[in-house]
N, C-alpha and C. Protein backbone atom coordinates (compact mmCIF):
# COMPACT_ATOMS: atom_id res chain seq x y z
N UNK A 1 -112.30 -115.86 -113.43
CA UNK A 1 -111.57 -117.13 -113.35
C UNK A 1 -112.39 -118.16 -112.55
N UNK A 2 -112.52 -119.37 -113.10
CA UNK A 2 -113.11 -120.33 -112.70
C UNK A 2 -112.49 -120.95 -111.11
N UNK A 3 -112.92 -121.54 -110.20
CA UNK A 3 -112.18 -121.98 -109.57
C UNK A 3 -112.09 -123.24 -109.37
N UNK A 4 -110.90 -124.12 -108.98
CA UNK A 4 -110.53 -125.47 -109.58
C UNK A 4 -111.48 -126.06 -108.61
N UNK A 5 -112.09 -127.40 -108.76
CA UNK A 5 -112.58 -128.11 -107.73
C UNK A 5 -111.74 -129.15 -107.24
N UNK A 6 -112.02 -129.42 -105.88
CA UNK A 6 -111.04 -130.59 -105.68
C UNK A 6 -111.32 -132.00 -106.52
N UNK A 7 -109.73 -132.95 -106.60
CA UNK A 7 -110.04 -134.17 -106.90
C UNK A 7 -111.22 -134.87 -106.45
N UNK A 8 -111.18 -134.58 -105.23
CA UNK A 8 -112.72 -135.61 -104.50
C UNK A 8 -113.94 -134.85 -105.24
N UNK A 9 -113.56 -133.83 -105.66
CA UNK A 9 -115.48 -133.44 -105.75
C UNK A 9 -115.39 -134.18 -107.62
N UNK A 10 -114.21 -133.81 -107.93
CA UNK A 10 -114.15 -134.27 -109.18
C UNK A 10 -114.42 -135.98 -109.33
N UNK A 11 -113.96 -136.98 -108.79
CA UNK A 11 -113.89 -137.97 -108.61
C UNK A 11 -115.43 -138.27 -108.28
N UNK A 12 -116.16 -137.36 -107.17
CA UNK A 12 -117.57 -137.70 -107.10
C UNK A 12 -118.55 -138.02 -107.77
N UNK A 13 -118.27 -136.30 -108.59
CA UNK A 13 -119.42 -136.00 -109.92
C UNK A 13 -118.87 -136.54 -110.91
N UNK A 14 -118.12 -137.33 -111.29
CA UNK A 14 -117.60 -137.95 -112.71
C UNK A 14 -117.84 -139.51 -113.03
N UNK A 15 -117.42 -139.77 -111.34
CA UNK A 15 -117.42 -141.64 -111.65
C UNK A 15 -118.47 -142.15 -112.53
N UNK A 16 -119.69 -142.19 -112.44
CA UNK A 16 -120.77 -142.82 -113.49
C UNK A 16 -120.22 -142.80 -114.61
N UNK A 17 -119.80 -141.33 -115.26
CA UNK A 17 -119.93 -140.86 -116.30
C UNK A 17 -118.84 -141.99 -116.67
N UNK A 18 -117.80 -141.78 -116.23
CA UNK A 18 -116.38 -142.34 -116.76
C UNK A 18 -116.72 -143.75 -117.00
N UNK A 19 -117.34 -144.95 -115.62
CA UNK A 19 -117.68 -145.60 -115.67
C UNK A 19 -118.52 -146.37 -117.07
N UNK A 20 -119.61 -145.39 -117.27
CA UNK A 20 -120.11 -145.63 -118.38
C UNK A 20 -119.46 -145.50 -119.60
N UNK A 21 -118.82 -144.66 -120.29
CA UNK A 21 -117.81 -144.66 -121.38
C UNK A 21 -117.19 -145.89 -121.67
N UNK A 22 -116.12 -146.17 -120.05
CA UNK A 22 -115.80 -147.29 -120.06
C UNK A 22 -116.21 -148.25 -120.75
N UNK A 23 -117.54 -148.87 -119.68
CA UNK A 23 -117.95 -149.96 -119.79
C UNK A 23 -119.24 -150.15 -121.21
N UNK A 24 -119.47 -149.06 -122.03
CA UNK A 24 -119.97 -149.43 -123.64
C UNK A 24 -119.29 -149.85 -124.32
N UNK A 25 -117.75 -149.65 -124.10
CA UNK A 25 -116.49 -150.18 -124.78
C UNK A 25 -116.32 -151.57 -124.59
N UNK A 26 -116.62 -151.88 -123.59
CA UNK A 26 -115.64 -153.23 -122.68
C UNK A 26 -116.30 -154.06 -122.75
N UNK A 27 -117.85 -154.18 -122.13
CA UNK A 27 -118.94 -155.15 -121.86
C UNK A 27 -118.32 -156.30 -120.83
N UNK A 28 -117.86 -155.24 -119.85
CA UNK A 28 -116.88 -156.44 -118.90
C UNK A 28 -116.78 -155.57 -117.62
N UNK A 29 -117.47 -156.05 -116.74
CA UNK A 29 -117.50 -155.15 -115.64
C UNK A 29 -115.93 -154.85 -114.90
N UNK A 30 -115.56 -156.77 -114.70
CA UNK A 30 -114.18 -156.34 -113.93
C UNK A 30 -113.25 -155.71 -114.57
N UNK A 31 -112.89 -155.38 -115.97
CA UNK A 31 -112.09 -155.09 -116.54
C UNK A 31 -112.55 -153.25 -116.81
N UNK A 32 -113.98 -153.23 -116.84
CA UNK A 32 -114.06 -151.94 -117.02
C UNK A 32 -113.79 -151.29 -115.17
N UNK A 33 -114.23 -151.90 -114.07
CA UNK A 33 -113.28 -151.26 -113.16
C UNK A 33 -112.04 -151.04 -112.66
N UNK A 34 -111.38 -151.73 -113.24
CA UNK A 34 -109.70 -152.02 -113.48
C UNK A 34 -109.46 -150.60 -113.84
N UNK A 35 -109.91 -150.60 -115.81
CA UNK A 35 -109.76 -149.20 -116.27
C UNK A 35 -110.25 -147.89 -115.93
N UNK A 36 -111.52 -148.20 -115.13
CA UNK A 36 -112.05 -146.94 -114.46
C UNK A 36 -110.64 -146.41 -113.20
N UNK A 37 -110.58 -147.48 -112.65
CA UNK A 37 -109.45 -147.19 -111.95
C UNK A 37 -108.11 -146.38 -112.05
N UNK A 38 -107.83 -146.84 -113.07
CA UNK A 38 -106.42 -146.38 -113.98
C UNK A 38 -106.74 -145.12 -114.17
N UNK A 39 -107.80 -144.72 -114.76
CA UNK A 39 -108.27 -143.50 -115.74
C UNK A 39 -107.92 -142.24 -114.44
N UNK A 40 -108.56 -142.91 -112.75
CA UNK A 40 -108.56 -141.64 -111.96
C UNK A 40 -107.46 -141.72 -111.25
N UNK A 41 -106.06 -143.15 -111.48
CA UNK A 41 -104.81 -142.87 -110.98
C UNK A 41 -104.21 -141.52 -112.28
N UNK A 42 -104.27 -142.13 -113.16
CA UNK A 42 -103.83 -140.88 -113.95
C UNK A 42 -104.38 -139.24 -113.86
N UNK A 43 -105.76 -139.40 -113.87
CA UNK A 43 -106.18 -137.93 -113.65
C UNK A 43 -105.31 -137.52 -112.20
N UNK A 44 -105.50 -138.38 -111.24
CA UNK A 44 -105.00 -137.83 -110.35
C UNK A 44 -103.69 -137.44 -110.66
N UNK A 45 -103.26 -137.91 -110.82
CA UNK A 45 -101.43 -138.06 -111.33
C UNK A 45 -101.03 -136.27 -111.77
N UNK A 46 -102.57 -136.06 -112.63
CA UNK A 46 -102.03 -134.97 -113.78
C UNK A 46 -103.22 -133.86 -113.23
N UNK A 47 -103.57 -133.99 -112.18
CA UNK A 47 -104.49 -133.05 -111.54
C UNK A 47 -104.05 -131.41 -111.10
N UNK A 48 -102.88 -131.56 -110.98
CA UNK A 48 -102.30 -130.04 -110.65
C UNK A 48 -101.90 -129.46 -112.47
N UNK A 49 -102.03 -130.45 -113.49
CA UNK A 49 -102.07 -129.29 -115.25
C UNK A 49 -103.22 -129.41 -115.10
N UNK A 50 -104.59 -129.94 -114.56
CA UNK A 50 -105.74 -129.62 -114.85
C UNK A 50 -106.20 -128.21 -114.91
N UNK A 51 -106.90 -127.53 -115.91
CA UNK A 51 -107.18 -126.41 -116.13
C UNK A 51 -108.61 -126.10 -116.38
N UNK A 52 -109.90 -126.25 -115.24
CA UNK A 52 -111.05 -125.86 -115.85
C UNK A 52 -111.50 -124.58 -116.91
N UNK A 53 -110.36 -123.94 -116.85
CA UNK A 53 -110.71 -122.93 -117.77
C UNK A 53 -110.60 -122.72 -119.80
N UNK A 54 -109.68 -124.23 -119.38
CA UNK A 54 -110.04 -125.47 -121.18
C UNK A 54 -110.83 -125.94 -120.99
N UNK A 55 -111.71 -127.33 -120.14
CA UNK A 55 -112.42 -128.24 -120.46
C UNK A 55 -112.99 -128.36 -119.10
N UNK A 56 -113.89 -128.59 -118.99
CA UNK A 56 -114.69 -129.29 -117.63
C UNK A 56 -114.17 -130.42 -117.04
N UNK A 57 -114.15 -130.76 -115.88
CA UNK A 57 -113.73 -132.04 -115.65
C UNK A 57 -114.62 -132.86 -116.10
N UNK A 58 -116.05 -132.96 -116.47
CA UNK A 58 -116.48 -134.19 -117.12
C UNK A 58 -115.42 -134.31 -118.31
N UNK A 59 -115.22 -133.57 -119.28
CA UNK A 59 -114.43 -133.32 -120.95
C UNK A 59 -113.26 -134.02 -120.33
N UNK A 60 -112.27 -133.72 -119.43
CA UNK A 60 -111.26 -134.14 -119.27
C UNK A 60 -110.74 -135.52 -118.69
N UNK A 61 -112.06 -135.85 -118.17
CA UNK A 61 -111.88 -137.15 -117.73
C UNK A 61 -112.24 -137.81 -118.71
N UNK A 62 -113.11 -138.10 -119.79
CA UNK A 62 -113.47 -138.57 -120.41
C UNK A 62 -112.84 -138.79 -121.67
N UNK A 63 -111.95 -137.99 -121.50
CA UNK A 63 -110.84 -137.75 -122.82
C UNK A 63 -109.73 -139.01 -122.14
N UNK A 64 -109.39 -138.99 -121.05
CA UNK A 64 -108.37 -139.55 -120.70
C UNK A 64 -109.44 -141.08 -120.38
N UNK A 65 -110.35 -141.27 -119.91
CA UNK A 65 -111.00 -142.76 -120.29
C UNK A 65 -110.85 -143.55 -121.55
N UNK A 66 -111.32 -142.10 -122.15
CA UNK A 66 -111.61 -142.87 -124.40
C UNK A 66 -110.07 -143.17 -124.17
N UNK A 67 -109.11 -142.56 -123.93
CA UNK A 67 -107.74 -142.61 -124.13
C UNK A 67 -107.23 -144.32 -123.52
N UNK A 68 -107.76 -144.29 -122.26
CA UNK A 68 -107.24 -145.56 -121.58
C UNK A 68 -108.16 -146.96 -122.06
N UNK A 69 -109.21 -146.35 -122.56
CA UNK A 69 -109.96 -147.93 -123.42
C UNK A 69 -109.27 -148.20 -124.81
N UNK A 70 -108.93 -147.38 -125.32
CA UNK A 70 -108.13 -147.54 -126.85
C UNK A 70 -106.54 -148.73 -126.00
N UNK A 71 -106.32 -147.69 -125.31
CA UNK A 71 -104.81 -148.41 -124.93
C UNK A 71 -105.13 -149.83 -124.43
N UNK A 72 -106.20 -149.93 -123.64
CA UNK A 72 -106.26 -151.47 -123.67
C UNK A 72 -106.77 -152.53 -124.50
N UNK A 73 -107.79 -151.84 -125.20
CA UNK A 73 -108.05 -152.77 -126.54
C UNK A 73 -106.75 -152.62 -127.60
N UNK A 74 -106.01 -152.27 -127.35
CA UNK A 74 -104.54 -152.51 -128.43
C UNK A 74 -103.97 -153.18 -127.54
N UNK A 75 -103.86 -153.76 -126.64
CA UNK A 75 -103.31 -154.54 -125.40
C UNK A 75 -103.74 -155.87 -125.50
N UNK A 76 -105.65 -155.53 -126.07
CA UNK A 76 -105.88 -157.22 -126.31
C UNK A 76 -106.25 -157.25 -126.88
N UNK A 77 -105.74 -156.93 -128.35
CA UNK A 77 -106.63 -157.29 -129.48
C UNK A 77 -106.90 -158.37 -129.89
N UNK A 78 -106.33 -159.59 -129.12
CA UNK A 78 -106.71 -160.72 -129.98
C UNK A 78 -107.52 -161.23 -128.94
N UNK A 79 -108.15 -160.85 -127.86
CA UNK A 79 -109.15 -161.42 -126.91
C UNK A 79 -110.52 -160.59 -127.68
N UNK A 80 -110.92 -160.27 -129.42
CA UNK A 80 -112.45 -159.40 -129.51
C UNK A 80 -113.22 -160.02 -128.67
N UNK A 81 -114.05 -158.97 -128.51
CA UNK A 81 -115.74 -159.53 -128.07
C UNK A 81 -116.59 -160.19 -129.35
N UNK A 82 -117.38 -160.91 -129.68
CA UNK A 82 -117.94 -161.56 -130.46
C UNK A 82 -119.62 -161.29 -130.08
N UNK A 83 -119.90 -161.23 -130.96
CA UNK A 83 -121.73 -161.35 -130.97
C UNK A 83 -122.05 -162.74 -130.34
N UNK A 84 -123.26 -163.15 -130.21
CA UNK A 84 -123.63 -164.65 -129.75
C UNK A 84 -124.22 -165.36 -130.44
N UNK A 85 -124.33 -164.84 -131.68
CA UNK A 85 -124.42 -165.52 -132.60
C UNK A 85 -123.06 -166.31 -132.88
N UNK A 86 -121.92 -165.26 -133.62
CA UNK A 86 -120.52 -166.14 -133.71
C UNK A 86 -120.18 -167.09 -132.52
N UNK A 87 -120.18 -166.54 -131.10
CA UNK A 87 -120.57 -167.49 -130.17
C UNK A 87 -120.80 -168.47 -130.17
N UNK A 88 -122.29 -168.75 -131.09
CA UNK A 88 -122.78 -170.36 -130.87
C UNK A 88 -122.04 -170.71 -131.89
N UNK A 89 -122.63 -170.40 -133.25
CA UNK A 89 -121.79 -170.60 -134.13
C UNK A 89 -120.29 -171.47 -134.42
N UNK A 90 -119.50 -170.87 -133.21
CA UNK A 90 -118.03 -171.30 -133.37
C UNK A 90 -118.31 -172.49 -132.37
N UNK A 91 -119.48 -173.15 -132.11
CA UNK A 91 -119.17 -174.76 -131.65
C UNK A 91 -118.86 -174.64 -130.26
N UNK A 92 -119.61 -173.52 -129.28
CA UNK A 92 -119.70 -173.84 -127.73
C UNK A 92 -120.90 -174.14 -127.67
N UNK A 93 -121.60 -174.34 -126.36
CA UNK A 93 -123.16 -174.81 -126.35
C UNK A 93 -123.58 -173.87 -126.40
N UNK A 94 -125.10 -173.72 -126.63
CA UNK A 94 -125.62 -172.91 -126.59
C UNK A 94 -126.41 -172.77 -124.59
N UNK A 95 -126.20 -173.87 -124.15
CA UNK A 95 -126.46 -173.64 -122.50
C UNK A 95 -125.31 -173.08 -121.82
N UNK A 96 -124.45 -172.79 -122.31
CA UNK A 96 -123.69 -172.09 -121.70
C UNK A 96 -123.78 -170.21 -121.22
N UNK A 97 -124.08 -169.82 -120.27
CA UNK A 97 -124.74 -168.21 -119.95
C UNK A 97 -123.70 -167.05 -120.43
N UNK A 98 -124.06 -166.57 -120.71
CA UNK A 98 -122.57 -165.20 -120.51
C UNK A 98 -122.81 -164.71 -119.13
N UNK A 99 -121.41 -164.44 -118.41
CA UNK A 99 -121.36 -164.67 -117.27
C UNK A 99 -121.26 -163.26 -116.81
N UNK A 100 -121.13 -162.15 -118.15
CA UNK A 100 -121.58 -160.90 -117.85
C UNK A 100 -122.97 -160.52 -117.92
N UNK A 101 -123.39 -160.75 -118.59
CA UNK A 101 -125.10 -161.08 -118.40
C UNK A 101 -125.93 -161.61 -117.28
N UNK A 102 -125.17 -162.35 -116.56
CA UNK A 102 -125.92 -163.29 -115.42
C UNK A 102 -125.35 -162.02 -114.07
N UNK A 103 -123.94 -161.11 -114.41
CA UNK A 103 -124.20 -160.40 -113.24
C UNK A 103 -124.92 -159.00 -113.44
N UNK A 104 -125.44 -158.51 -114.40
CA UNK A 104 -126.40 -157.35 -114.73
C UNK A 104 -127.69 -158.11 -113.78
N UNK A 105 -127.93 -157.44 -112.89
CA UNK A 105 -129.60 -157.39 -112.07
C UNK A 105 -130.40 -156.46 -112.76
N UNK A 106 -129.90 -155.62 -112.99
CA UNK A 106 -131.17 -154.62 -113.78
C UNK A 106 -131.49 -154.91 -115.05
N UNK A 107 -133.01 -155.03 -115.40
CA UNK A 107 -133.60 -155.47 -116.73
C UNK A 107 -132.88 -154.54 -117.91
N UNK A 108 -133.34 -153.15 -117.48
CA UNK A 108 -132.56 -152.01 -118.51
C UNK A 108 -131.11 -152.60 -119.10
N UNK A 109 -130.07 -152.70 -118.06
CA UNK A 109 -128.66 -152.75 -117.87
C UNK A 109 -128.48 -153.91 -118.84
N UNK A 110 -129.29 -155.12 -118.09
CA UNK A 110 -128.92 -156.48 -119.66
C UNK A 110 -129.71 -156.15 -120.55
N UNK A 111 -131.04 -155.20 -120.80
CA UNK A 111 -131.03 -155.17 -122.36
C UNK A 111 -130.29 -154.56 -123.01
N UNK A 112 -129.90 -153.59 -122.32
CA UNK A 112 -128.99 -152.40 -123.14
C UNK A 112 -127.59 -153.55 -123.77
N UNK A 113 -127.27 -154.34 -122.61
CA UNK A 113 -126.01 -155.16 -123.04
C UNK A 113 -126.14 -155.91 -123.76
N UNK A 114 -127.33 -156.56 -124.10
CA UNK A 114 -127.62 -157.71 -125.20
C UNK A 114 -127.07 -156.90 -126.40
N UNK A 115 -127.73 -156.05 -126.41
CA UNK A 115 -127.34 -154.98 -127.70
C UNK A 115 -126.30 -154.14 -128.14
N UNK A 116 -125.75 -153.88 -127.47
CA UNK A 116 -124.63 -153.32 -127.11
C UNK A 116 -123.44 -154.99 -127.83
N UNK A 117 -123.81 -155.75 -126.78
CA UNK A 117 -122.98 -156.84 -127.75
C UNK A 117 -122.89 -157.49 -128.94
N UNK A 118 -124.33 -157.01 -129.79
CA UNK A 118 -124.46 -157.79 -131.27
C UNK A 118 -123.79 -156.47 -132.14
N UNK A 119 -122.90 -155.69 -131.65
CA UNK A 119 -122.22 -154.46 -132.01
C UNK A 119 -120.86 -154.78 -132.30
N UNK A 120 -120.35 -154.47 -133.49
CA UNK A 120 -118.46 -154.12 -133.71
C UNK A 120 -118.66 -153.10 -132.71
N UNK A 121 -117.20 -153.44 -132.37
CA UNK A 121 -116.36 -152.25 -131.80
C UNK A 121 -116.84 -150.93 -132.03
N UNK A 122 -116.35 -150.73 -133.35
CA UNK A 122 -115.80 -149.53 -133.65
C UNK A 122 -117.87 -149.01 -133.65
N UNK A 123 -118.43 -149.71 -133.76
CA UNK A 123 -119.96 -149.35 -133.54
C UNK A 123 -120.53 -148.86 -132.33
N UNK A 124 -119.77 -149.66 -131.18
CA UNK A 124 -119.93 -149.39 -130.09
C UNK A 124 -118.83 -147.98 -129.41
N UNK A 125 -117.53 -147.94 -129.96
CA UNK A 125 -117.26 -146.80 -130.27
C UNK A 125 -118.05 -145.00 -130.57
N UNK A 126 -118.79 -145.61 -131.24
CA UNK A 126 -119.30 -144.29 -131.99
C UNK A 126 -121.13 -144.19 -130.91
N UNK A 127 -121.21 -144.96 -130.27
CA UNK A 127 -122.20 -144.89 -129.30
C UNK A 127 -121.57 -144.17 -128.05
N UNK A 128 -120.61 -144.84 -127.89
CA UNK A 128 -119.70 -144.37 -126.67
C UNK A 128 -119.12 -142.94 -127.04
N UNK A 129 -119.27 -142.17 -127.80
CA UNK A 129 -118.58 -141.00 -128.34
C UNK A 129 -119.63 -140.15 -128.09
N UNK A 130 -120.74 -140.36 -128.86
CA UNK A 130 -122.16 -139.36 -128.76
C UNK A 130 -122.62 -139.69 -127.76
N UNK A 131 -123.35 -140.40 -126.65
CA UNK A 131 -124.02 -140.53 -125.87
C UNK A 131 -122.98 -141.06 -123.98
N UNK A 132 -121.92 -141.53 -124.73
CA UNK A 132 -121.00 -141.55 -123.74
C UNK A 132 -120.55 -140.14 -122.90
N UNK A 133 -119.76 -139.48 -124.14
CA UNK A 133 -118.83 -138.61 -123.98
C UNK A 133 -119.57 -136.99 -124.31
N UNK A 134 -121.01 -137.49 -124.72
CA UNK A 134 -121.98 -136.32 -125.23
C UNK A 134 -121.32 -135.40 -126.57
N UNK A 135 -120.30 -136.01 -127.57
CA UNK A 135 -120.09 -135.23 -128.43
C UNK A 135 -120.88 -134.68 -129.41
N UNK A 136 -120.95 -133.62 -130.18
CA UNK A 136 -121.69 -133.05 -131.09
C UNK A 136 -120.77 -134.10 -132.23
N UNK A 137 -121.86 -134.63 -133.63
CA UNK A 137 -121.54 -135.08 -134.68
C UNK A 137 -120.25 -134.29 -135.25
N UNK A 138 -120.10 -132.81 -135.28
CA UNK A 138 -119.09 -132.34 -135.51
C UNK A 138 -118.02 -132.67 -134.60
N UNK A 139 -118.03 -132.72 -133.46
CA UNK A 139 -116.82 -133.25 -132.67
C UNK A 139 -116.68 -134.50 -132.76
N UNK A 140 -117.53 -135.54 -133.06
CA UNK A 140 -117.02 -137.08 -133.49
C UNK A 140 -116.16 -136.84 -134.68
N UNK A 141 -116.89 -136.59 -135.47
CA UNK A 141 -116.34 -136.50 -136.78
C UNK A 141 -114.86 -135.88 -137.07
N UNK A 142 -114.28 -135.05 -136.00
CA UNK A 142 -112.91 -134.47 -136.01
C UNK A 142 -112.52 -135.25 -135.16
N UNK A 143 -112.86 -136.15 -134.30
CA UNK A 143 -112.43 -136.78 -133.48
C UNK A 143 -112.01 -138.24 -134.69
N UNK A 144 -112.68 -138.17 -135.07
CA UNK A 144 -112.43 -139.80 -136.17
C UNK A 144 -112.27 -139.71 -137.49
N UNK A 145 -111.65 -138.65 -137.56
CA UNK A 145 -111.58 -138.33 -139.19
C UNK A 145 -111.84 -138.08 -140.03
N UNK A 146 -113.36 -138.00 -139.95
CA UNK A 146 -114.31 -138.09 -140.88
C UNK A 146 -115.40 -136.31 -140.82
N UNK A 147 -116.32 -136.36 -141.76
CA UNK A 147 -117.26 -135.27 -142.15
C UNK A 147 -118.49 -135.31 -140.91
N UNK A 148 -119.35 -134.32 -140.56
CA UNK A 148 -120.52 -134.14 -139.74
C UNK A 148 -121.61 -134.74 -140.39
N UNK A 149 -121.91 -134.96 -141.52
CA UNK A 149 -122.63 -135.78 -142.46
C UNK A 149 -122.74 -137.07 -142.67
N UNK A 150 -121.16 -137.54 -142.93
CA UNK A 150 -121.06 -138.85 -142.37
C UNK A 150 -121.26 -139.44 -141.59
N UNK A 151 -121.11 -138.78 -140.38
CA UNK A 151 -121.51 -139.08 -138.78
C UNK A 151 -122.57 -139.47 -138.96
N UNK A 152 -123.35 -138.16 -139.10
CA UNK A 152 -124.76 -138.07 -138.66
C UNK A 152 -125.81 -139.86 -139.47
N UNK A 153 -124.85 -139.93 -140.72
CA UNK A 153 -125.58 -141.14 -141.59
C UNK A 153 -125.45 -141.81 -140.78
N UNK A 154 -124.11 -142.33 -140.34
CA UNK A 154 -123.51 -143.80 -139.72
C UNK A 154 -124.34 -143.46 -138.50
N UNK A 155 -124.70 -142.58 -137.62
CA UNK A 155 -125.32 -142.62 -136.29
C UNK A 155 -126.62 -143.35 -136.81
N UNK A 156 -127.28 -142.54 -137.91
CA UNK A 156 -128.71 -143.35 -137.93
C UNK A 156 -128.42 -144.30 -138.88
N UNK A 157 -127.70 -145.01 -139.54
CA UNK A 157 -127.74 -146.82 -139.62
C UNK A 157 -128.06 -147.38 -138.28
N UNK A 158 -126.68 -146.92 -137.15
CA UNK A 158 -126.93 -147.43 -136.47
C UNK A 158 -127.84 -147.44 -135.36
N UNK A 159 -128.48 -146.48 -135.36
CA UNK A 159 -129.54 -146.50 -134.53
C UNK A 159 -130.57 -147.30 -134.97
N UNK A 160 -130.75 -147.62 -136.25
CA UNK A 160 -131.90 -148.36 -136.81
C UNK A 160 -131.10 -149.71 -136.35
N UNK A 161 -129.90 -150.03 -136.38
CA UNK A 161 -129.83 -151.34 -136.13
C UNK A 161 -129.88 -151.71 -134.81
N UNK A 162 -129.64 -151.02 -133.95
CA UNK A 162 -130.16 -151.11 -132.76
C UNK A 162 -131.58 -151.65 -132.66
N UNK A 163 -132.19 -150.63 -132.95
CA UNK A 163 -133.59 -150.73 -133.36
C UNK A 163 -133.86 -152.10 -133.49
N UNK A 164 -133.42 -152.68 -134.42
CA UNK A 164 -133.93 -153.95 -135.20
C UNK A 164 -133.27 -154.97 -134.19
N UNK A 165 -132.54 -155.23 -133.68
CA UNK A 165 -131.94 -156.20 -132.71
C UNK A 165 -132.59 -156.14 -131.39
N UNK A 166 -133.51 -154.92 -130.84
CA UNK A 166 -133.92 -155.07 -130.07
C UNK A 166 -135.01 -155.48 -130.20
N UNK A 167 -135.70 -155.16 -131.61
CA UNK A 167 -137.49 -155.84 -132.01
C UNK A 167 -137.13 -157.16 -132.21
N UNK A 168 -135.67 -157.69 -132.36
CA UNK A 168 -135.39 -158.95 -132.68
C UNK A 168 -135.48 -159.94 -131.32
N UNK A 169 -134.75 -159.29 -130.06
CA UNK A 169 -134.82 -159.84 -129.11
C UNK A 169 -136.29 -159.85 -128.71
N UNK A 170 -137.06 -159.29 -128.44
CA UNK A 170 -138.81 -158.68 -128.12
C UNK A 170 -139.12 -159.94 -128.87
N UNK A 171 -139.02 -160.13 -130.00
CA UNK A 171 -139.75 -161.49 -130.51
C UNK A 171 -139.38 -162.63 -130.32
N UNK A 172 -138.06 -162.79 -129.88
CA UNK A 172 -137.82 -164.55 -129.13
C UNK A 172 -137.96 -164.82 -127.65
């Protein structure tokens, strides 16, 4: 028998992780610490059914994150995130900064976010699933309805489009 770890050690070794899930979803720092927040009032909440001997506490927290980013993007669905292209597009200036962008200090952190934002949802979703939440294509794929095949296609579209948005940014 495994033995349980405490909330604090759990809370220690998890925050990034959760954090990050979060915030591939959100592209919004204050709002992804809001929900990071929530995610470990609830774990805490439900910490005595925790059972390492189902899921790890990374698995379990991360289940209940994906869980609490769905619930708030059905909360605001009519606030989407938009690319910056539609951005300019829809007739703001183009001198105007994204003001999540201007607080990323790390080069990595805003490229990753440039890219991360010329993404649907449900694109950024399926990033946040495999590399977030570390699922195997077979566990996305039961997770979203769909075949291990399918996955695996839609992962590499989108990795190529990644790809291409970032050789896109590199050249302007």
């Amino acid at each position: 028998m495994m033995d349980k770890p405490t909330f604090e050690e759990i809370y220690l070794s998890c925050y990034d992780r959760v954090y990050k899930i979060v915030y591939m979803r959100i592209l919004d720092r204050e709002n992804t610490e809001d929900i990071v927040q929530e995610v470990f009032i609830k774990a805490m909440n439900a910490y005595e059914r925790f059972d390492p001997e189902i899921a790890s506490p990374s698995t379990w927290l991360s289940r209940i994150a994906a869980n609490s980013v769905t619930d708030y993007l059905r909360k605001n669905a009519k606030q989407d995130i938009i690319s910056f292209d539609e951005y300019v597009e829809s007739g703001y200036e183009t001198g105007v900064e994204d003001k999540e962008l201007l607080n990323l200090t790390d080069e990595n952190a805003r490229y990753a976010y440039t890219i991360l934002k010329d993404l649907k949802d449900s694109e950024r979703e399926l990033l946040m699933l495999r590399y977030g939440m570390e699922l195997s294509y077979g566990e996305i794929a039961e997770h979203i309805g769909s075949n291990e095949k399918a996955i695996a296609k839609r992962m590499e579209r989108l990795l190529e489009k990644c790809k291409k948005i970032a050789e896109e940014q590199i050249n302007t």
